[in-house]
PDB file of N, CA and C in Angstrom:
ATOM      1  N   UNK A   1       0.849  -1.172   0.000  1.00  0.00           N
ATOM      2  CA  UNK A   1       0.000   0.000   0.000  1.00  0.00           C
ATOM      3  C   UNK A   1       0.898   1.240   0.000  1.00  0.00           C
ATOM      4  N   UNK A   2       0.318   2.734  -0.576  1.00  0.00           N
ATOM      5  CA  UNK A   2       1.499   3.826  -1.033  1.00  0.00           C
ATOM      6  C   UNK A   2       0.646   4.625   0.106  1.00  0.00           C
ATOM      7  N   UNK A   3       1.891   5.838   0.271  1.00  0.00           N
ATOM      8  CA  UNK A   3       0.901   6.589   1.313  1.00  0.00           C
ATOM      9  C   UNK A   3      -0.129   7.066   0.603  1.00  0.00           C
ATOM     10  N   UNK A   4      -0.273   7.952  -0.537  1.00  0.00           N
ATOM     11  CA  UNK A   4      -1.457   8.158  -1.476  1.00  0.00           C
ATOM     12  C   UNK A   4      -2.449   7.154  -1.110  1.00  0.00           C
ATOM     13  N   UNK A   5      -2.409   6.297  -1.442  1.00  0.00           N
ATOM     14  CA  UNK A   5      -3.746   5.143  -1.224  1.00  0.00           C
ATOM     15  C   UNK A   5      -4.044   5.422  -0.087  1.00  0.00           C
ATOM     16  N   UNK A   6      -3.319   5.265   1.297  1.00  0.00           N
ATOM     17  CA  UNK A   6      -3.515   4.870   2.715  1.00  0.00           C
ATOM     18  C   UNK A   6      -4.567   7.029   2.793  1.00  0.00           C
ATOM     19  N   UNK A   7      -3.795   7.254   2.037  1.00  0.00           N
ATOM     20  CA  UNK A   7      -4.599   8.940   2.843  1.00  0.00           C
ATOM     21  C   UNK A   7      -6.487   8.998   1.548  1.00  0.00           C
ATOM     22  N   UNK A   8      -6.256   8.170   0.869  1.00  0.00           N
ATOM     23  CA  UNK A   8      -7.204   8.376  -0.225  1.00  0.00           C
ATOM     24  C   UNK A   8      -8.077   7.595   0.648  1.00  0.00           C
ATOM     25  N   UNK A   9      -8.108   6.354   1.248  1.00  0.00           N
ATOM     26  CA  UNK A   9      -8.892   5.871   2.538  1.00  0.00           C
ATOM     27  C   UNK A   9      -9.609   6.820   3.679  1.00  0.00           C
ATOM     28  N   UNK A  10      -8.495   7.281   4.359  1.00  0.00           N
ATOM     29  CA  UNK A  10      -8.767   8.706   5.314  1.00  0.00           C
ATOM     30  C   UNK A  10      -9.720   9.670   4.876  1.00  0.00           C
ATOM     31  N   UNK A  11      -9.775  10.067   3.492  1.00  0.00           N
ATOM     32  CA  UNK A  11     -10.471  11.080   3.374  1.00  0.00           C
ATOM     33  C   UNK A  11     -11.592  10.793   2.563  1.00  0.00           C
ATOM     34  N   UNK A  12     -11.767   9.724   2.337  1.00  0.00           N
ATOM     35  CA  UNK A  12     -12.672   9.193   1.972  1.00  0.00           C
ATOM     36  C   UNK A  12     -13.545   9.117   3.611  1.00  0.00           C
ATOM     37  N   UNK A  13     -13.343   8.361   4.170  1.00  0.00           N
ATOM     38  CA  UNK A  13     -14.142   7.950   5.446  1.00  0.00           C
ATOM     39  C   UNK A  13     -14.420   9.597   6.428  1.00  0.00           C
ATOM     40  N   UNK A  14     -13.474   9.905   5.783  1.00  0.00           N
ATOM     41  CA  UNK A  14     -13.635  11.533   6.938  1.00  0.00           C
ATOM     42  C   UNK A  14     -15.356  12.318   6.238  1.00  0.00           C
ATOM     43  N   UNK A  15     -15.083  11.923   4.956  1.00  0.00           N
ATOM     44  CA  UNK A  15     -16.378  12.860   3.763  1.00  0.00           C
ATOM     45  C   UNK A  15     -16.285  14.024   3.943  1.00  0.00           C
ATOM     46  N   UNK A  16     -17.533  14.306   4.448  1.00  0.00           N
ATOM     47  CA  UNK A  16     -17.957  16.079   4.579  1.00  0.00           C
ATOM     48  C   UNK A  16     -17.889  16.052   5.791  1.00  0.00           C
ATOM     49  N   UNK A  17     -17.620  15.674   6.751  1.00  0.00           N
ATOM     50  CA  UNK A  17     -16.575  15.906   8.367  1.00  0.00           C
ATOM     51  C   UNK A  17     -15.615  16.745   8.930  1.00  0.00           C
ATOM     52  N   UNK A  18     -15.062  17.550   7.942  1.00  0.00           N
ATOM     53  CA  UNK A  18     -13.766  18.306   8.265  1.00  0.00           C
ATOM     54  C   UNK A  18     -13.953  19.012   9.603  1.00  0.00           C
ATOM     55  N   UNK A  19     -15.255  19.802   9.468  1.00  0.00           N
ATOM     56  CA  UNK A  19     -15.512  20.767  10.881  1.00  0.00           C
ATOM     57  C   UNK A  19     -15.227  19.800  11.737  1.00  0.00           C
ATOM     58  N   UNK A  20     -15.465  18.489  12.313  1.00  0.00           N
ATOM     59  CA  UNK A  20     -15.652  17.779  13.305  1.00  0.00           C
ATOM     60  C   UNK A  20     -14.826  17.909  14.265  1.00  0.00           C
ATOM     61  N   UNK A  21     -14.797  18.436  15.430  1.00  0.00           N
ATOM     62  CA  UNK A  21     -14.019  17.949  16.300  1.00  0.00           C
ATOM     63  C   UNK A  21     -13.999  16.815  17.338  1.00  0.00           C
ATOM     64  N   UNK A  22     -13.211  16.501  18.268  1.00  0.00           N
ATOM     65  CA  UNK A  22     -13.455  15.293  19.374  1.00  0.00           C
ATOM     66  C   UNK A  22     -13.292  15.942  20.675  1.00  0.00           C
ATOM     67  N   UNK A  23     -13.562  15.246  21.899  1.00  0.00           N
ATOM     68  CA  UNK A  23     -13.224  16.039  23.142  1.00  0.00           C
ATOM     69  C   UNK A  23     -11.512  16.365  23.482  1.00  0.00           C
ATOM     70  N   UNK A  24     -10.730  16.055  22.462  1.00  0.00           N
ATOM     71  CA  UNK A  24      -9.355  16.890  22.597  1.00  0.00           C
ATOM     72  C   UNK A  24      -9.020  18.092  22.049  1.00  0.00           C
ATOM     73  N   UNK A  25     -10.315  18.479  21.101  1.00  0.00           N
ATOM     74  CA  UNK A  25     -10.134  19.346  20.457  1.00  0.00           C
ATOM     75  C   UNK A  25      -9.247  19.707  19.158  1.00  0.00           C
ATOM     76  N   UNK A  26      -9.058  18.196  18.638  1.00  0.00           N
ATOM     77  CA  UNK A  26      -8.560  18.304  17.291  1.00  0.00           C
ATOM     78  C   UNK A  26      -9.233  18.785  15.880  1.00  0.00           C
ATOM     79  N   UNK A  27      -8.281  19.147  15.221  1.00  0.00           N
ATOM     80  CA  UNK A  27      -8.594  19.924  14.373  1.00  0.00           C
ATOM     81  C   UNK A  27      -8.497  19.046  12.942  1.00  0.00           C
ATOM     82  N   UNK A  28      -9.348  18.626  12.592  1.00  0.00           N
ATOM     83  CA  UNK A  28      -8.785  17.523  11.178  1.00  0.00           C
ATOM     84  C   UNK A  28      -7.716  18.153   9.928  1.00  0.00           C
ATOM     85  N   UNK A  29      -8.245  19.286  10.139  1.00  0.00           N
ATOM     86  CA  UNK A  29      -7.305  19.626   8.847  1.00  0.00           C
ATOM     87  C   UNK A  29      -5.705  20.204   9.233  1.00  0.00           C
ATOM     88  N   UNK A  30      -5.809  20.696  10.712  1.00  0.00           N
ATOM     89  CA  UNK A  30      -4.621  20.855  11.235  1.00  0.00           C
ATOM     90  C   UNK A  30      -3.570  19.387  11.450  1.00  0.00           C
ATOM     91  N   UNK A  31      -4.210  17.961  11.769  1.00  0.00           N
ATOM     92  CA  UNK A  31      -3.960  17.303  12.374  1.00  0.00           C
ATOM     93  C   UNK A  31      -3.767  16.003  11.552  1.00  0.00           C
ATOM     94  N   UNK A  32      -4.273  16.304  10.291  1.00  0.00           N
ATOM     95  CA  UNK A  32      -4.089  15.324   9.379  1.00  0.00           C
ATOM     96  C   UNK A  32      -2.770  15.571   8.839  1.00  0.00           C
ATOM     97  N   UNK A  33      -2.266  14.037   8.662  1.00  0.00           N
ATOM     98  CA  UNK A  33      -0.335  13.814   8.250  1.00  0.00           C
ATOM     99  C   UNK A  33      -0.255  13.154   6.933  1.00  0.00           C
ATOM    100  N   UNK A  34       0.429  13.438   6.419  1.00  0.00           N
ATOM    101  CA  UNK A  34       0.757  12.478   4.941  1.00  0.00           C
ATOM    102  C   UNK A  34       1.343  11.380   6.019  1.00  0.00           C
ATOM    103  N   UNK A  35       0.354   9.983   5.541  1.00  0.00           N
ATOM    104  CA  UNK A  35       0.619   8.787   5.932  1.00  0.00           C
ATOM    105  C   UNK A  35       2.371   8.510   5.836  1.00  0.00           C
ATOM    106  N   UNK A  36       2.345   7.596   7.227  1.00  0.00           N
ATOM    107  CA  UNK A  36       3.931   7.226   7.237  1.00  0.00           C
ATOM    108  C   UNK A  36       3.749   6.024   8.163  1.00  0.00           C
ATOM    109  N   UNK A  37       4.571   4.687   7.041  1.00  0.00           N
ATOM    110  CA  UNK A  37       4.899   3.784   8.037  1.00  0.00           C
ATOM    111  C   UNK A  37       5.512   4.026   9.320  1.00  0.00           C
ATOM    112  N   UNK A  38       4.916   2.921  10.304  1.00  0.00           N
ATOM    113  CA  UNK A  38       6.052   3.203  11.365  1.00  0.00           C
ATOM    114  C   UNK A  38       5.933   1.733  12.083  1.00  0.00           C
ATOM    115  N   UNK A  39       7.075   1.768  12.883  1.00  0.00           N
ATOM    116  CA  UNK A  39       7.131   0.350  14.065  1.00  0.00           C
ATOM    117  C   UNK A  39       6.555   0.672  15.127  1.00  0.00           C
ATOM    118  N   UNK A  40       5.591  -0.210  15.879  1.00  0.00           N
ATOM    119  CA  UNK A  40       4.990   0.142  17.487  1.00  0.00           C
ATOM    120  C   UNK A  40       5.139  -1.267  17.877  1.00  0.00           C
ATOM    121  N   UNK A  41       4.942  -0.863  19.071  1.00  0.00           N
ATOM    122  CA  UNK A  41       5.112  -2.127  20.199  1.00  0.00           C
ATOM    123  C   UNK A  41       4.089  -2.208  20.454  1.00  0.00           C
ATOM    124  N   UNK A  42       3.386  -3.530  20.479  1.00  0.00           N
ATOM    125  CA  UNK A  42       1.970  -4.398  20.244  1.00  0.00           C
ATOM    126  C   UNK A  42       1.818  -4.073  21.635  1.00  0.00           C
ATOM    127  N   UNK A  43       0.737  -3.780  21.939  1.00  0.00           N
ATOM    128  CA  UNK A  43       0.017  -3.819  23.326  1.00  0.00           C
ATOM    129  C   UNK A  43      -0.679  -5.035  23.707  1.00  0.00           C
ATOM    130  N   UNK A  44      -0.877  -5.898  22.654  1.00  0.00           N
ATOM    131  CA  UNK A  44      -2.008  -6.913  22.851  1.00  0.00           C
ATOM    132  C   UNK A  44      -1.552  -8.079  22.190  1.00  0.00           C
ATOM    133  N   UNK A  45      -0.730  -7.801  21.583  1.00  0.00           N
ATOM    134  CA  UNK A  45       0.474  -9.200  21.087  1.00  0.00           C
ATOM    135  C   UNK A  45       1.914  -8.816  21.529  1.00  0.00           C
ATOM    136  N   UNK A  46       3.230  -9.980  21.929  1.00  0.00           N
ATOM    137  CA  UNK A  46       3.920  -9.647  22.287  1.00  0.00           C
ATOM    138  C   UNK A  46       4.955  -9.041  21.206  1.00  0.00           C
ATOM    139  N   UNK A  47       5.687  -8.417  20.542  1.00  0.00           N
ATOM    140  CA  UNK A  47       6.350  -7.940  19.341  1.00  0.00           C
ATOM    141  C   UNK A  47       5.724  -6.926  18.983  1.00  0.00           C
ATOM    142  N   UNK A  48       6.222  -6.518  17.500  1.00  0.00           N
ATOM    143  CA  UNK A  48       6.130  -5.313  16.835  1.00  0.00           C
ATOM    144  C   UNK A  48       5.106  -5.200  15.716  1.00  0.00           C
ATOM    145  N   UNK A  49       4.659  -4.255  15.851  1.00  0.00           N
ATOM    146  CA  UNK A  49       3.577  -4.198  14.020  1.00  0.00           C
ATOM    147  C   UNK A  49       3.715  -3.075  13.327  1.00  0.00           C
ATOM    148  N   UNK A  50       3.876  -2.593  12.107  1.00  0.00           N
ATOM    149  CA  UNK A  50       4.071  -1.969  11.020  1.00  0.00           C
ATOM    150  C   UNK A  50       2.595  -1.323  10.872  1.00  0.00           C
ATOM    151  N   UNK A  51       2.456   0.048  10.963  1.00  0.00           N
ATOM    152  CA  UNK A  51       1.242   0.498  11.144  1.00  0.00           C
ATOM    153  C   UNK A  51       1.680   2.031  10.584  1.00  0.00           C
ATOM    154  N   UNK A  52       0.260   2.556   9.869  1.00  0.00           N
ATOM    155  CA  UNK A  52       0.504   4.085   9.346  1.00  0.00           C
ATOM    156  C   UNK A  52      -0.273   4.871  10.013  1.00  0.00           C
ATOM    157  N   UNK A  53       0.867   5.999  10.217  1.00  0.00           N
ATOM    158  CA  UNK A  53       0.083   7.198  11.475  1.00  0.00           C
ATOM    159  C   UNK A  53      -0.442   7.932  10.334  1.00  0.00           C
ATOM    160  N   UNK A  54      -1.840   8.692  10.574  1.00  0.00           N
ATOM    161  CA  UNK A  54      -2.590   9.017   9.676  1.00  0.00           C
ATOM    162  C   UNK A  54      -2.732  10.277  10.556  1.00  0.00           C
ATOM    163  N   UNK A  55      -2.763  10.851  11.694  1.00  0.00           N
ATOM    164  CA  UNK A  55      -3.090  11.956  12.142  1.00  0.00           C
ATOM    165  C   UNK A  55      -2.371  11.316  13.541  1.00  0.00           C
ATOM    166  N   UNK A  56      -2.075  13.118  13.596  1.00  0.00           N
ATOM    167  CA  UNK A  56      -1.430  13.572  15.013  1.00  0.00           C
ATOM    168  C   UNK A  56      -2.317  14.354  15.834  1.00  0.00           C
ATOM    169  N   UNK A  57      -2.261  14.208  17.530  1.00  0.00           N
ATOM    170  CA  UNK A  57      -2.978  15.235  18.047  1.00  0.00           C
ATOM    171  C   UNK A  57      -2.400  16.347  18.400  1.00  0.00           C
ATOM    172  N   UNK A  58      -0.964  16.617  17.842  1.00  0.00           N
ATOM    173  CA  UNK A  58       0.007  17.697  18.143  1.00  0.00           C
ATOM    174  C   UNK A  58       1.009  17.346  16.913  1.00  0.00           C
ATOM    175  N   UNK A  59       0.523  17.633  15.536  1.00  0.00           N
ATOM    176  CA  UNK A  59       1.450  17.842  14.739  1.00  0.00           C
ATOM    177  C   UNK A  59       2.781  18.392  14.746  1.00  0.00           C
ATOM    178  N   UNK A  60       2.577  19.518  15.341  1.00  0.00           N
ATOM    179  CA  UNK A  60       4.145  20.568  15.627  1.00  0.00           C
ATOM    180  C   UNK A  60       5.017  19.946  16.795  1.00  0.00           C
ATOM    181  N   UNK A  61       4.911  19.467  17.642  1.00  0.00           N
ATOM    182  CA  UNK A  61       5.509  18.633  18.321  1.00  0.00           C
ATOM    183  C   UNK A  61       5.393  16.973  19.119  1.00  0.00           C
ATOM    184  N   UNK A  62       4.092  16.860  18.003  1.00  0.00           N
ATOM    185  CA  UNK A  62       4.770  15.158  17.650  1.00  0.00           C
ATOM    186  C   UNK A  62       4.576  14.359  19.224  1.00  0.00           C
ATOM    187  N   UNK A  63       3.684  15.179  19.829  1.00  0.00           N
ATOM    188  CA  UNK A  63       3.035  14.590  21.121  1.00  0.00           C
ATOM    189  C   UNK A  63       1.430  14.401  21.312  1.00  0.00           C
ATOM    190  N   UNK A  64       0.719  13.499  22.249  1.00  0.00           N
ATOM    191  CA  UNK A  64      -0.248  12.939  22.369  1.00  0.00           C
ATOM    192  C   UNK A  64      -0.342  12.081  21.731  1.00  0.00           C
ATOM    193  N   UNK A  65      -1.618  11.717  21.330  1.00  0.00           N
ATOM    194  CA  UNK A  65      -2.473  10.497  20.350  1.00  0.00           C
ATOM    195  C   UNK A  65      -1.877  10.430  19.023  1.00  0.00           C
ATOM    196  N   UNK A  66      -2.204   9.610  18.412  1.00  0.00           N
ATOM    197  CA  UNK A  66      -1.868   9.530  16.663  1.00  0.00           C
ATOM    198  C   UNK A  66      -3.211   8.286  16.452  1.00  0.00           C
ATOM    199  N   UNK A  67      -3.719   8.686  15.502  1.00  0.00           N
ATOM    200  CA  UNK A  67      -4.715   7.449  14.655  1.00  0.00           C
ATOM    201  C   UNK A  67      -3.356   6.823  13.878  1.00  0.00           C
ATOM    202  N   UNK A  68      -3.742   5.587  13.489  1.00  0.00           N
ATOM    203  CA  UNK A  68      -2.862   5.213  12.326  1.00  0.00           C
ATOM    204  C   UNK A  68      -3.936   3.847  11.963  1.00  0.00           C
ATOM    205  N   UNK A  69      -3.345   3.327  11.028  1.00  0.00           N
ATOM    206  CA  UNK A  69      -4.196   2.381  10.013  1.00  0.00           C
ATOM    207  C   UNK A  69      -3.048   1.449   9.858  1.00  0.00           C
ATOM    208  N   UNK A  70      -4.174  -0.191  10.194  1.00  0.00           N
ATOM    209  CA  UNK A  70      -3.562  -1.648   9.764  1.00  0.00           C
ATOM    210  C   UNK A  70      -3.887  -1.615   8.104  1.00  0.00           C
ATOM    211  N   UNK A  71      -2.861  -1.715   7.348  1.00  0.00           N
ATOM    212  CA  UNK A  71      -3.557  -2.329   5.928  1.00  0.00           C
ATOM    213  C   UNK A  71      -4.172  -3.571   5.715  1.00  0.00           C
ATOM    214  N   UNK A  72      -3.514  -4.586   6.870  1.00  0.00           N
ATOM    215  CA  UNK A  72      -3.933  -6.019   6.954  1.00  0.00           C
ATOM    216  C   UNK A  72      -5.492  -5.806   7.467  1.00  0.00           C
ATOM    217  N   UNK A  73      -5.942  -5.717   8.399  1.00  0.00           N
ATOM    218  CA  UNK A  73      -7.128  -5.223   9.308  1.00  0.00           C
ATOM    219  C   UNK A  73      -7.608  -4.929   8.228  1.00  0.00           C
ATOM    220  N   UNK A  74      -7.265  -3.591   7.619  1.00  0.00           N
ATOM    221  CA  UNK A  74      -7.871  -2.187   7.211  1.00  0.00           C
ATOM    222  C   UNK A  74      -8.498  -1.634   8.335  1.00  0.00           C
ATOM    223  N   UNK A  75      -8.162  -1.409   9.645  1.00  0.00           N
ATOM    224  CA  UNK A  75      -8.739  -0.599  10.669  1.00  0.00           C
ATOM    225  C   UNK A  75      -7.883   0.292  11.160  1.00  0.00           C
ATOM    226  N   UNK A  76      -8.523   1.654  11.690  1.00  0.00           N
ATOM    227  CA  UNK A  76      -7.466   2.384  12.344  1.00  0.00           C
ATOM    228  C   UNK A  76      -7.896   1.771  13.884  1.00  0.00           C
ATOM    229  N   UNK A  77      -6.777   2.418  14.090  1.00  0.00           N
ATOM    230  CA  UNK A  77      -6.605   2.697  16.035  1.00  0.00           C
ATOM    231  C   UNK A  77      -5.830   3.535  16.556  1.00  0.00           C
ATOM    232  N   UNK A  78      -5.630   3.626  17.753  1.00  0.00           N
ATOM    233  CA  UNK A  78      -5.024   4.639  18.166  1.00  0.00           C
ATOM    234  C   UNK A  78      -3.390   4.113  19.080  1.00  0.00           C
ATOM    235  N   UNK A  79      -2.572   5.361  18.834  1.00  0.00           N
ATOM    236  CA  UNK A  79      -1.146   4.764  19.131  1.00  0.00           C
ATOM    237  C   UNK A  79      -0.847   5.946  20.193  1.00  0.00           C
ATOM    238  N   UNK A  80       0.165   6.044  20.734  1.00  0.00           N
ATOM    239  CA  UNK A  80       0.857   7.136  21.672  1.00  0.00           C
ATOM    240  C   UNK A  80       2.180   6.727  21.819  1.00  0.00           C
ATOM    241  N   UNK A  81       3.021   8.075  22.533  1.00  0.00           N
ATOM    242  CA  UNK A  81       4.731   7.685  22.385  1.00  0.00           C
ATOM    243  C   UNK A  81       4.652   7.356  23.516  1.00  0.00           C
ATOM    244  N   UNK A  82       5.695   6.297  24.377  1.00  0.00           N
ATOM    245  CA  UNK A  82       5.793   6.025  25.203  1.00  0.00           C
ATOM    246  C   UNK A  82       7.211   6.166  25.370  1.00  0.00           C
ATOM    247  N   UNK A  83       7.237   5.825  27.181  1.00  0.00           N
ATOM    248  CA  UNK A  83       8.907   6.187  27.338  1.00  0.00           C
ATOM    249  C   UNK A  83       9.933   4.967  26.694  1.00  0.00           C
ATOM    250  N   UNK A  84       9.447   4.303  25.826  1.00  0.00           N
ATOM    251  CA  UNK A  84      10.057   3.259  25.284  1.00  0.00           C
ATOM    252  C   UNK A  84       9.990   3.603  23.931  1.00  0.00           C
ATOM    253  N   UNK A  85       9.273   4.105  23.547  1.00  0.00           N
ATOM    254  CA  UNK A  85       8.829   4.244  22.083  1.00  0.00           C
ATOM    255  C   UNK A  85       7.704   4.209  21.339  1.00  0.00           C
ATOM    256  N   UNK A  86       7.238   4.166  20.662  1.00  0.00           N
ATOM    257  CA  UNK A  86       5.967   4.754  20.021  1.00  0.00           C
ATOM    258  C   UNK A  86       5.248   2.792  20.402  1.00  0.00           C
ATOM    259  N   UNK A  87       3.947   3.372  20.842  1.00  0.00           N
ATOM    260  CA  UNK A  87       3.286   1.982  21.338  1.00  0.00           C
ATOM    261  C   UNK A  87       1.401   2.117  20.580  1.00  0.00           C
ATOM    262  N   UNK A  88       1.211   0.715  20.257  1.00  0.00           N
ATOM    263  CA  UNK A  88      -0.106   0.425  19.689  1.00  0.00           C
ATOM    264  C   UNK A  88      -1.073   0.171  20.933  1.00  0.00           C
ATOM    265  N   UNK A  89      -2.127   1.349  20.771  1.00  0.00           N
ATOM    266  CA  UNK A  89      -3.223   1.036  22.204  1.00  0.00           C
ATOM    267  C   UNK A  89      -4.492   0.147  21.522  1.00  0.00           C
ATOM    268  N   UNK A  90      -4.647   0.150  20.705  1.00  0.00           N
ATOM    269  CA  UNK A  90      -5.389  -0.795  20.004  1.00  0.00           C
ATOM    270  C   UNK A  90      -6.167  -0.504  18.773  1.00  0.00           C
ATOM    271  N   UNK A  91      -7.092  -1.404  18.027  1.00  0.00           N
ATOM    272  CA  UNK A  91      -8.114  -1.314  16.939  1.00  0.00           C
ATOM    273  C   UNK A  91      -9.051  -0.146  17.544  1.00  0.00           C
ATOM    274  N   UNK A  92     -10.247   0.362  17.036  1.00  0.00           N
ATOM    275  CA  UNK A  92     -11.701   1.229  17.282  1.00  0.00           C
ATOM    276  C   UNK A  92     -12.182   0.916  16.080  1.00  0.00           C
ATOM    277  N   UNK A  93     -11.904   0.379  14.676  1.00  0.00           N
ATOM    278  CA  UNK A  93     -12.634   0.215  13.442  1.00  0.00           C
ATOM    279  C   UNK A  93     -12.564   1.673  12.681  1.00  0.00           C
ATOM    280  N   UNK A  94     -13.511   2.293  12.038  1.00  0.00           N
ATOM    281  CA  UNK A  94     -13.725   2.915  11.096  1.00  0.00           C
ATOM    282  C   UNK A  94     -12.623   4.869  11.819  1.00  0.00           C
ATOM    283  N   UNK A  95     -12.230   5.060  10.796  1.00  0.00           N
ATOM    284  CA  UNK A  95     -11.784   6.350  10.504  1.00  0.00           C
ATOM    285  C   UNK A  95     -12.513   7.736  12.222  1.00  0.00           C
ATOM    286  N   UNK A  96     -13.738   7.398  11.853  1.00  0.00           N
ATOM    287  CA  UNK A  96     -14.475   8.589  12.905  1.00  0.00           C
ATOM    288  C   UNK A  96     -14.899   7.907  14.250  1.00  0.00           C
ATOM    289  N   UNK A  97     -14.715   6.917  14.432  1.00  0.00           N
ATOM    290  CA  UNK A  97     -14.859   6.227  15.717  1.00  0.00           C
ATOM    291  C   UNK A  97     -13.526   6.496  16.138  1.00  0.00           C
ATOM    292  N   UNK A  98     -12.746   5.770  15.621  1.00  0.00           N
ATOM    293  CA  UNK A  98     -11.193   6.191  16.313  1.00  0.00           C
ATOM    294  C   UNK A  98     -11.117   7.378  16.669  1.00  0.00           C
ATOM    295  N   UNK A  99     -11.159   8.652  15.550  1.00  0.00           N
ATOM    296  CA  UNK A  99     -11.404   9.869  16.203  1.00  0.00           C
ATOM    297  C   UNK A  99     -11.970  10.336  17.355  1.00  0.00           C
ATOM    298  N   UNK A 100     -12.999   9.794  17.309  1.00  0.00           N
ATOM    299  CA  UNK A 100     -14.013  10.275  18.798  1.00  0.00           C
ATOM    300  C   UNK A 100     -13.668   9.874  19.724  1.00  0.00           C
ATOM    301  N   UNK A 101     -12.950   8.620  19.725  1.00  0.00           N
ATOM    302  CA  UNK A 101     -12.638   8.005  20.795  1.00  0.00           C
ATOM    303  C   UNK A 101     -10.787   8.298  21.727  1.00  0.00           C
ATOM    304  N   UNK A 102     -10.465   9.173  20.966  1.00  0.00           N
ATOM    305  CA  UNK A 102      -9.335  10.249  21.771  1.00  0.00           C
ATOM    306  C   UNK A 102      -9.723  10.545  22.787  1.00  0.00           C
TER     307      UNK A 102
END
């Protein structure tokens, strides 16, 4: 999967949503990232999984929440940095559930 594809997903599922915010007060259009693989540490399996961060809840400094997307799944979920390194908190399914659920 290319990041193009992985963000052509995103904004597809986002639609006519942009205004939306969540109770963190994200901003979709501020907060949306050109998709990027990355490594996290499985919360719920022991090892690593290959997952694309699709939005940040602090773009400019790359702190709080991040959505990102399984291509295998096809589900997002939500990730955070930890003092170890960037860690997988789990699945939520579709694009705006994950969102809300920040």
């Amino acid at each position: 999967m290319t990041p193009s594809e992985v963000r052509r997903i995103v904004e597809s599922e986002i639609g006519d949503e942009w205004s939306r915010t969540n109770a963190h007060g994200c901003n979709l259009a501020r907060c949306i990232v050109e998709p990027t693989l990355k490594e996290y540490e499985n919360c719920f399996d022991s090892g690593l999984i290959k997952l694309w961060v699709v939005l940040e809840e602090d773009p400019e400094n790359l702190d709080g929440y991040q959505i990102v997307f399984d291509e295998h799944s096809r589900m997002f979920g939500l990730a955070c940095l930890g003092n170890q390194g960037p860690i997988y908190l789990g699945p939520y399914g579709d694009f705006l559930t994950t969102y809300d659920a920040m």
